[in-house]
C-alpha atoms as a PDB file:
ATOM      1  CA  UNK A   1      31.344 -16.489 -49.015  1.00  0.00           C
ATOM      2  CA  UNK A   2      33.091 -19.191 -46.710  1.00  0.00           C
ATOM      3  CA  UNK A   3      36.567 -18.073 -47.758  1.00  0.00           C
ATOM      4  CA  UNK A   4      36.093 -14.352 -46.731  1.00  0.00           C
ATOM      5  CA  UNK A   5      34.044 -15.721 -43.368  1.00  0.00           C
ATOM      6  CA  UNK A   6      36.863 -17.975 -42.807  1.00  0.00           C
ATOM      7  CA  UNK A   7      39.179 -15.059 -42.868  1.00  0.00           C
ATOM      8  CA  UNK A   8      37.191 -12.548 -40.424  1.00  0.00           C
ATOM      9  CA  UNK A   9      37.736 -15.453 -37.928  1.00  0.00           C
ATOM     10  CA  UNK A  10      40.574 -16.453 -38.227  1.00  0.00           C
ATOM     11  CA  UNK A  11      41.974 -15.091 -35.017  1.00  0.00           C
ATOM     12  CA  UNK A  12      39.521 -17.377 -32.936  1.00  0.00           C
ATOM     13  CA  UNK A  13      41.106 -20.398 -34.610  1.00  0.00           C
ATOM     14  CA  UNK A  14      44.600 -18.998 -33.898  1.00  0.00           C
ATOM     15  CA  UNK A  15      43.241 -18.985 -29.928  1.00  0.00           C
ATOM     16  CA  UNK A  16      42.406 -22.339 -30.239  1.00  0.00           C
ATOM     17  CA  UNK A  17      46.372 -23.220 -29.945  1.00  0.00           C
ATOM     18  CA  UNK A  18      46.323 -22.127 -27.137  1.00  0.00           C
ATOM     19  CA  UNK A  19      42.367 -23.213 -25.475  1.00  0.00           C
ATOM     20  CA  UNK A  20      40.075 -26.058 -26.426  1.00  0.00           C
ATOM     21  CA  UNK A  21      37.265 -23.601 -25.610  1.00  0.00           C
ATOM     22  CA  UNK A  22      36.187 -20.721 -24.682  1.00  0.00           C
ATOM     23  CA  UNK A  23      33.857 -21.237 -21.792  1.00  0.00           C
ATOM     24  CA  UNK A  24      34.040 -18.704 -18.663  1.00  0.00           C
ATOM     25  CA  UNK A  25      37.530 -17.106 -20.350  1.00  0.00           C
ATOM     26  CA  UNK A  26      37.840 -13.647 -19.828  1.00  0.00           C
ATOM     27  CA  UNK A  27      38.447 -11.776 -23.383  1.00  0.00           C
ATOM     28  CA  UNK A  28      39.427  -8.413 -24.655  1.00  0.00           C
ATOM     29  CA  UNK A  29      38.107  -7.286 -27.267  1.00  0.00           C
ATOM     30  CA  UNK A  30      39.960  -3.945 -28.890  1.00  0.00           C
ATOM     31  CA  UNK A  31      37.902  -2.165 -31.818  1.00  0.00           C
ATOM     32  CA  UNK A  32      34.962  -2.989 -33.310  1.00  0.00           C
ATOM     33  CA  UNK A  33      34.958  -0.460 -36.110  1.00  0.00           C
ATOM     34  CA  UNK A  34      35.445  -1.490 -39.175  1.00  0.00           C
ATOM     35  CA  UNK A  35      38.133   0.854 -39.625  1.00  0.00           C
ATOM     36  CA  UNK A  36      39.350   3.371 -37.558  1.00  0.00           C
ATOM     37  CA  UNK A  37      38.310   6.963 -37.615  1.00  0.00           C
ATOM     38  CA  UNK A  38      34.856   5.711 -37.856  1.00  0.00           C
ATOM     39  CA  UNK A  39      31.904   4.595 -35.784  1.00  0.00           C
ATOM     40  CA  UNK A  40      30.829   1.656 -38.408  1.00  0.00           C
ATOM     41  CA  UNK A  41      30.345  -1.913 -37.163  1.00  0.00           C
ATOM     42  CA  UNK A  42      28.493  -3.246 -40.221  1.00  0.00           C
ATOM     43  CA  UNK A  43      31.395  -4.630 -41.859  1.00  0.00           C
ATOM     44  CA  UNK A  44      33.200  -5.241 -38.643  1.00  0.00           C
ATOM     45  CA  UNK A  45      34.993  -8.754 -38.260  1.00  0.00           C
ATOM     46  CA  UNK A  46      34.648  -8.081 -34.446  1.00  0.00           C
ATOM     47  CA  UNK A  47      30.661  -8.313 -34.434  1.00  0.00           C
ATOM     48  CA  UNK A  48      31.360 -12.207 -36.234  1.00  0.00           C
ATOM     49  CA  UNK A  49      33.736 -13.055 -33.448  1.00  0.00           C
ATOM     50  CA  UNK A  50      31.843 -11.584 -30.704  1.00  0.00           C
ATOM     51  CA  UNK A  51      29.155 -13.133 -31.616  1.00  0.00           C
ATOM     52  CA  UNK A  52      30.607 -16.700 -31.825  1.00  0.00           C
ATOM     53  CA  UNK A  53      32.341 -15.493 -28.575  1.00  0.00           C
ATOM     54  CA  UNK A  54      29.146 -15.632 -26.601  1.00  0.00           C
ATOM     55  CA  UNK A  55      27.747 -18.421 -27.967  1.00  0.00           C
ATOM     56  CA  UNK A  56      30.826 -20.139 -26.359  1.00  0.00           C
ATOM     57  CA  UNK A  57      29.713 -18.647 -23.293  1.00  0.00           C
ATOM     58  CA  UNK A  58      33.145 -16.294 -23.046  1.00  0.00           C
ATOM     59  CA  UNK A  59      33.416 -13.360 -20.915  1.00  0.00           C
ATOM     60  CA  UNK A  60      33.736 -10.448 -23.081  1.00  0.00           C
ATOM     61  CA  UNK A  61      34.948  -7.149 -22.410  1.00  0.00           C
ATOM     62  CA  UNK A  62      35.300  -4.451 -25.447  1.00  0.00           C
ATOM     63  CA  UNK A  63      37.218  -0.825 -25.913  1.00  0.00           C
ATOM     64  CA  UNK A  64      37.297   1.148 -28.956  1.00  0.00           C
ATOM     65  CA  UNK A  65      37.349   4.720 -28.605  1.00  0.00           C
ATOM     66  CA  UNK A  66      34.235   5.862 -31.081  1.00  0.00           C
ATOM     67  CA  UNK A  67      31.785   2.930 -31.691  1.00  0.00           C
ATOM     68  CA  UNK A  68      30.992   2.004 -27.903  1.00  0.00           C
ATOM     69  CA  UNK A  69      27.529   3.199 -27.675  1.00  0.00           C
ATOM     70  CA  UNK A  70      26.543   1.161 -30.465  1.00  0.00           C
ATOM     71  CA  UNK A  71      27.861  -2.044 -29.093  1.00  0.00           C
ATOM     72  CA  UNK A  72      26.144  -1.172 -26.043  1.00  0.00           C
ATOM     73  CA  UNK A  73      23.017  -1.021 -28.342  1.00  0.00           C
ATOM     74  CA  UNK A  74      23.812  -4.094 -30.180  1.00  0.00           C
ATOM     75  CA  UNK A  75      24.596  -6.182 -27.433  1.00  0.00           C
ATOM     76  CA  UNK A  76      23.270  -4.622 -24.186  1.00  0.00           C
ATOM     77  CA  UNK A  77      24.155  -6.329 -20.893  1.00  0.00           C
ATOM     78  CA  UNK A  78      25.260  -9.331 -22.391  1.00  0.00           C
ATOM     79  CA  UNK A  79      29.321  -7.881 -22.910  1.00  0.00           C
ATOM     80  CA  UNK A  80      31.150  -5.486 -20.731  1.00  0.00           C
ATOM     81  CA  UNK A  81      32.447  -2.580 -21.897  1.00  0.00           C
ATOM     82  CA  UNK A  82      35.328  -0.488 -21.173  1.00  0.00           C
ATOM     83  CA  UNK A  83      36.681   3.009 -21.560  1.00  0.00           C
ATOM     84  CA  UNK A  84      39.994   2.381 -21.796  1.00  0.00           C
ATOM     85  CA  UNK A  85      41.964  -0.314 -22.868  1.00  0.00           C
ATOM     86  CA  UNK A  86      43.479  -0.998 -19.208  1.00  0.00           C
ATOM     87  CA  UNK A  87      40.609  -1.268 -18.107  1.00  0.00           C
ATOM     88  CA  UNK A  88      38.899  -3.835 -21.220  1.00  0.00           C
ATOM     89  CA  UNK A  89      42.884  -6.567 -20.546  1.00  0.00           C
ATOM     90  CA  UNK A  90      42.434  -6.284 -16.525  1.00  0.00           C
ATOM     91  CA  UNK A  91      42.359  -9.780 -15.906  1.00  0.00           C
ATOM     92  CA  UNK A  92      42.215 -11.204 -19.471  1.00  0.00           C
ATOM     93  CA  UNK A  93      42.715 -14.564 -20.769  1.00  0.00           C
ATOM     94  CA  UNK A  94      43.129 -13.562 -24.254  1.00  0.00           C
ATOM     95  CA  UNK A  95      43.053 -10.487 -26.392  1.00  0.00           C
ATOM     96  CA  UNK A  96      41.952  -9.824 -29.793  1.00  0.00           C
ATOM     97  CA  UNK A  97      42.451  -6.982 -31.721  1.00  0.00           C
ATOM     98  CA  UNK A  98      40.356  -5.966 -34.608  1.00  0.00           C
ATOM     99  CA  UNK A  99      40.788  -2.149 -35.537  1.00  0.00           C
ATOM    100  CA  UNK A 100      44.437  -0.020 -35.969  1.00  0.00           C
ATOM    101  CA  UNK A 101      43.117   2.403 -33.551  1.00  0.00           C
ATOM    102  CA  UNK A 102      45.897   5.322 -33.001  1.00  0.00           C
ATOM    103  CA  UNK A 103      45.166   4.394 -29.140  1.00  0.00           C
ATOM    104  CA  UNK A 104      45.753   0.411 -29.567  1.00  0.00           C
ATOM    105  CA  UNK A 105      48.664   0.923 -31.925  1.00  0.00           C
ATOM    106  CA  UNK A 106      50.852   3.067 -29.431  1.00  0.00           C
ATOM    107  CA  UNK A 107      49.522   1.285 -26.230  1.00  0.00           C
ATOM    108  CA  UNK A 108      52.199   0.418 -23.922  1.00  0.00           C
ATOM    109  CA  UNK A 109      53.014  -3.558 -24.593  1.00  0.00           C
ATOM    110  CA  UNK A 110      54.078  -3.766 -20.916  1.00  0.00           C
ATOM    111  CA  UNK A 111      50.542  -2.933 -19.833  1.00  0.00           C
ATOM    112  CA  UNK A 112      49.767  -6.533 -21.868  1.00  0.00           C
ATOM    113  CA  UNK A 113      52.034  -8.190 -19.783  1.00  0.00           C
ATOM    114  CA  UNK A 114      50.602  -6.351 -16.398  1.00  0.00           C
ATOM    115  CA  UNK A 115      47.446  -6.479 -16.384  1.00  0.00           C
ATOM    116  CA  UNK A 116      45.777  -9.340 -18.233  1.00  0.00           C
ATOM    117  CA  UNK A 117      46.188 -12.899 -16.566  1.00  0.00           C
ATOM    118  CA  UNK A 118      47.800 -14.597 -19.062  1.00  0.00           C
ATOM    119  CA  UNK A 119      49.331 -12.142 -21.939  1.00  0.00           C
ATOM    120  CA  UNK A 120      48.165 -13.321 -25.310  1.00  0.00           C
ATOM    121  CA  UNK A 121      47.690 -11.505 -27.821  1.00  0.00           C
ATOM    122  CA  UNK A 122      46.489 -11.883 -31.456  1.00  0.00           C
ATOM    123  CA  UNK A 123      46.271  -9.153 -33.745  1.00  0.00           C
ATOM    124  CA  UNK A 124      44.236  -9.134 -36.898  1.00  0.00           C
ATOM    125  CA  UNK A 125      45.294  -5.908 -37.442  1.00  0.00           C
ATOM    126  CA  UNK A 126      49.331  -6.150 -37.383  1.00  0.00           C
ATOM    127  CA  UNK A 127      49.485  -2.788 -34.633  1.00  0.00           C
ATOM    128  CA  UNK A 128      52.828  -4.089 -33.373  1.00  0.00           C
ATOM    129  CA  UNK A 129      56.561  -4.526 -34.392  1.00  0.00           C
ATOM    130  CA  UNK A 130      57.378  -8.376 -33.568  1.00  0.00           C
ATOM    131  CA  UNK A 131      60.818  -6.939 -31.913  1.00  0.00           C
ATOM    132  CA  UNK A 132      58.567  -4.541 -29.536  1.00  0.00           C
ATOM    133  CA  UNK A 133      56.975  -7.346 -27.995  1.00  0.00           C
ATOM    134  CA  UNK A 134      58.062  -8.203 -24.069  1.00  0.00           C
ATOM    135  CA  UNK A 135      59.176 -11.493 -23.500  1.00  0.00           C
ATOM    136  CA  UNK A 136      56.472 -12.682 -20.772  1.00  0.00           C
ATOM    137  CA  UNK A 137      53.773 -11.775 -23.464  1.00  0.00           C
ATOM    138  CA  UNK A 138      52.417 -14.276 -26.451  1.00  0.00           C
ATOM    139  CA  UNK A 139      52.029 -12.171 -30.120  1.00  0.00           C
ATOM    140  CA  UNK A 140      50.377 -13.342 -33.199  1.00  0.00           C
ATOM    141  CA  UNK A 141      49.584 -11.196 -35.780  1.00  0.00           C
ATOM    142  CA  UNK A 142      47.942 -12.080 -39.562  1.00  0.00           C
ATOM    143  CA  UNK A 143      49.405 -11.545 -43.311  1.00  0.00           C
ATOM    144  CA  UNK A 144      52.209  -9.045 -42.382  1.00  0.00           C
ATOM    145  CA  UNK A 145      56.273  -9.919 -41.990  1.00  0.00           C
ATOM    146  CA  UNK A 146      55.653  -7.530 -39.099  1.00  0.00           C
ATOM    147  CA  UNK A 147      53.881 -10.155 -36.735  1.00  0.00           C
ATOM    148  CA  UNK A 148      55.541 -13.184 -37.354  1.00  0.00           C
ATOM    149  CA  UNK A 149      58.732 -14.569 -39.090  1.00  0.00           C
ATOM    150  CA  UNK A 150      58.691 -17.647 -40.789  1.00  0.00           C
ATOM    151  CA  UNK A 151      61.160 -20.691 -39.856  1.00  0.00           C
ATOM    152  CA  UNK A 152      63.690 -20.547 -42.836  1.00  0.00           C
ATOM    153  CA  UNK A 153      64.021 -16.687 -42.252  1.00  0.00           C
ATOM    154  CA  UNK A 154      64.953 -16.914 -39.068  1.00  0.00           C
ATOM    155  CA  UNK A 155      67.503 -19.746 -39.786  1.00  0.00           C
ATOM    156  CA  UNK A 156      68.888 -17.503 -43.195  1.00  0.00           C
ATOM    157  CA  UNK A 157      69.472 -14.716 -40.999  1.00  0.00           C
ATOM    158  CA  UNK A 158      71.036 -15.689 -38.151  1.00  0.00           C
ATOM    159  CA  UNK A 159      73.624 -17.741 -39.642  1.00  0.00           C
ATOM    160  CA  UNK A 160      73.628 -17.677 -43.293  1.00  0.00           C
ATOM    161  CA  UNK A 161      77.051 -15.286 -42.724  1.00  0.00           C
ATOM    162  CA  UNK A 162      78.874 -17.257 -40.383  1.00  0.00           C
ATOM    163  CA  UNK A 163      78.566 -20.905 -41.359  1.00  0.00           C
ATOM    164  CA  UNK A 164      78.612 -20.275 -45.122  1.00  0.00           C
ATOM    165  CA  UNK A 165      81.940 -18.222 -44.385  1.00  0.00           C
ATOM    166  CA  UNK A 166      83.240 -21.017 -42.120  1.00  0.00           C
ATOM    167  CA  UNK A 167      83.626 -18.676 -39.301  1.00  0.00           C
ATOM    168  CA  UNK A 168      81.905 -20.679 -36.814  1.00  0.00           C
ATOM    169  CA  UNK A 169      80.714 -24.769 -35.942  1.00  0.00           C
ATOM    170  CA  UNK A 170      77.365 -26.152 -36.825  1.00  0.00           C
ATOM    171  CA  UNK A 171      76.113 -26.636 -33.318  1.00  0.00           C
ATOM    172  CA  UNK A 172      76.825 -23.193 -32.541  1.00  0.00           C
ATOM    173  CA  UNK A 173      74.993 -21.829 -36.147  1.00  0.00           C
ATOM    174  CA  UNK A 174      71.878 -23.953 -34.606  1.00  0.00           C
ATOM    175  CA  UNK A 175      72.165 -22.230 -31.065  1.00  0.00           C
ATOM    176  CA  UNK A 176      72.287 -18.524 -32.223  1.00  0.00           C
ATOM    177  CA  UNK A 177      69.484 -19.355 -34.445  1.00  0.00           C
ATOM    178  CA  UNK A 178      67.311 -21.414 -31.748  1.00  0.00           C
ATOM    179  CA  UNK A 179      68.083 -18.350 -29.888  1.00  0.00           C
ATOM    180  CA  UNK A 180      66.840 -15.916 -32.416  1.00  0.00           C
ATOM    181  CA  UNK A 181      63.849 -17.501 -32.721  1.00  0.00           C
ATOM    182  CA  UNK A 182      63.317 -17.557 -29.025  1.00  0.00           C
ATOM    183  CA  UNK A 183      63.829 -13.789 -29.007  1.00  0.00           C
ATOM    184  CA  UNK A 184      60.798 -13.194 -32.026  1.00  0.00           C
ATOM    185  CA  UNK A 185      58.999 -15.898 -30.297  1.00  0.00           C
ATOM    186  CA  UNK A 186      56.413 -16.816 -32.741  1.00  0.00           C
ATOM    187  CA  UNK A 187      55.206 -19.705 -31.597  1.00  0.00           C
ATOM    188  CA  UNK A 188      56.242 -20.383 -27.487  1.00  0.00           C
ATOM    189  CA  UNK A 189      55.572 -23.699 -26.694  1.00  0.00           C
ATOM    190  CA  UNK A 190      58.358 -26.520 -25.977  1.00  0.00           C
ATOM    191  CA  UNK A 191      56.785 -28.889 -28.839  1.00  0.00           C
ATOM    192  CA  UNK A 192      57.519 -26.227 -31.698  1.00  0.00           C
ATOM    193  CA  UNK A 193      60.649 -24.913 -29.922  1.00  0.00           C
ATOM    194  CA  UNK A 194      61.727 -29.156 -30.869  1.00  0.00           C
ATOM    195  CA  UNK A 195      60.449 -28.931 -34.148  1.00  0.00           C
ATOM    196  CA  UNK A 196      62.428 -25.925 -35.089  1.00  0.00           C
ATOM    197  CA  UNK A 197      65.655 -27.881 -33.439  1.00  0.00           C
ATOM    198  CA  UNK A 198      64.642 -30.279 -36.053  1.00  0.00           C
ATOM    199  CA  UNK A 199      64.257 -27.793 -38.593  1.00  0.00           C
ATOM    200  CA  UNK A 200      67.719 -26.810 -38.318  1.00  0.00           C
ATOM    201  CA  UNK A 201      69.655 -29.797 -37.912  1.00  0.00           C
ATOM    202  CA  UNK A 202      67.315 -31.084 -41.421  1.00  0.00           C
ATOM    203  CA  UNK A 203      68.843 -28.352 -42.792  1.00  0.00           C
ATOM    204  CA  UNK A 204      71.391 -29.154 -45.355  1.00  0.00           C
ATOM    205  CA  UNK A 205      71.152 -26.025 -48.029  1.00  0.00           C
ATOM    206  CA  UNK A 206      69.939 -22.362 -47.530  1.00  0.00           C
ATOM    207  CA  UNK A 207      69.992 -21.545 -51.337  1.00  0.00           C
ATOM    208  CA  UNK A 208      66.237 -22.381 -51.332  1.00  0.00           C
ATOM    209  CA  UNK A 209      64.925 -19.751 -48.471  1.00  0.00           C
END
C-alpha cells in the first residue's frame, strides 16, 4: 500500500534536505538484503530506492557482504559494486544504509568522514549510537531514540537541573543546551540551529516534555 511504500523510501526524502536531485551524485548503497544473515532481496527496501535512484540518473555504488551476485544479476552494468564498504563511500555524496549487517554496524565512523566527499549519512537501519558519530559527518537515522533526539529532550536534559534549581542564568541554560544540541547534531544547518535558539527562548515551562 502507499503507506508501507512511503516508508521503504523514506530515506530518499530525508536526502532531499540536503539535494534537490539526484543527478550525477555519487551514492553508497550498504545492504540490500532484506535482513541480514541472508541473501534475499525480494522484500528489500534497497531494490525500491535503487531503483528510483537510477531513474534520477545517480551514480550508484553497493556493498553487502552476501547478496552481491544477485544485484549484479538484477542490475548488471548499470550500478557499481563493491567488496568492501571503503571501497562502495570512496568519493560519495551520500550514503544510505538499508541492512544491520555485523560489518556496517561496527564500521569505523571515521572512515565516513575520510573517504566519502561529503559525509552524510542516513540510516534506515539505526546501526549507530548518535554520541559515536564524528563531528565533520551528517547522521540521520529512522524510528529509534538512538539516531536522533528530539528538540524538547535535548532542552529537558541539559538544563532542566540547573535553571529549575536556580543554580544558573537563563542565557547560560540556552547556551549549554544550544551546545548540546550541536554536539548530537541532528539537524546541521544554520536555519534549524536559529529555530532551536527560538525554541528555547519560547520556552516558558518544561513540565510538558
Amino acid at each position: 500500500n502507499k503507506v508501507n511504500k512511503n516508508q521503504r523510501i523514506k530515506l530518499i526524502e530525508k536526502a532531499k534536505k540536503y539535494y534537490k536531485n539526484f543527478n550525477n551524485l555519487n551514492i553508497a548503497i550498504l545492504g540490500t538484503s532484506f535482513k541480514p544473515n541472508t541473501d534475499d532481496i525480494r522484500e528489500s527496501a534497497a531494490i525500491d530506492n535503487i531503483n528510483i535512484l537510477l531513474n534520477e540518473k545517480a551514480n550508484i555504488k553497493v556493498y553487502d557482504p552476501v547478496s552481491l551476485e544477485i544485484i549484479k544479476e538484477k542490475y548488471k552494468d548499470s550500478i557499481e559494486y563493491s567488496n568492501n564498504i571503503d571501497e562502495a563511500v570512496t568519493g560519495a555524496d551520500l550514503c544510505l544504509i538499508f541492512t544491520e549487517w555485523k560489518e556496517i554496524k561496527e564500521y569505523k565512523l571515521n572512515n565516513f568522514v575520510k573517504y566519502m566527499k561529503k559525509a552524510i549519512v542516513l540510516d534506515g537501519r539505526n546501526c549507530y549510537e548518535i554520541n559515536r558519530i564524528p563531528k565533520k559527518m551528517i547522521y540521520e537515522a529512522i524510528g529509534t531514540k538512538k539516531g536522533r533526539l528530539k528538540f524538547p529532550r535535548i532542552i529537558y536534559y541539559t538544563y532542566k537541573i540547573l535553571k529549575d534549581n536556580g543554580k544558573i542564568k537563563r542565557e547560560i541554560a540556552d547556551n549549554v543546551a544550544l551546545d548540546e544540541y550541536k554536539k548530537y547534531r541532528v539537524i546541521q544547518d544554520k536555519k534549524h540551529i536559529s529555530d532551536f535558539k527560538k525554541l528555547v527562548i519560547a520556552t516558558k515551562s518544561l513540565n510538558s516534555f
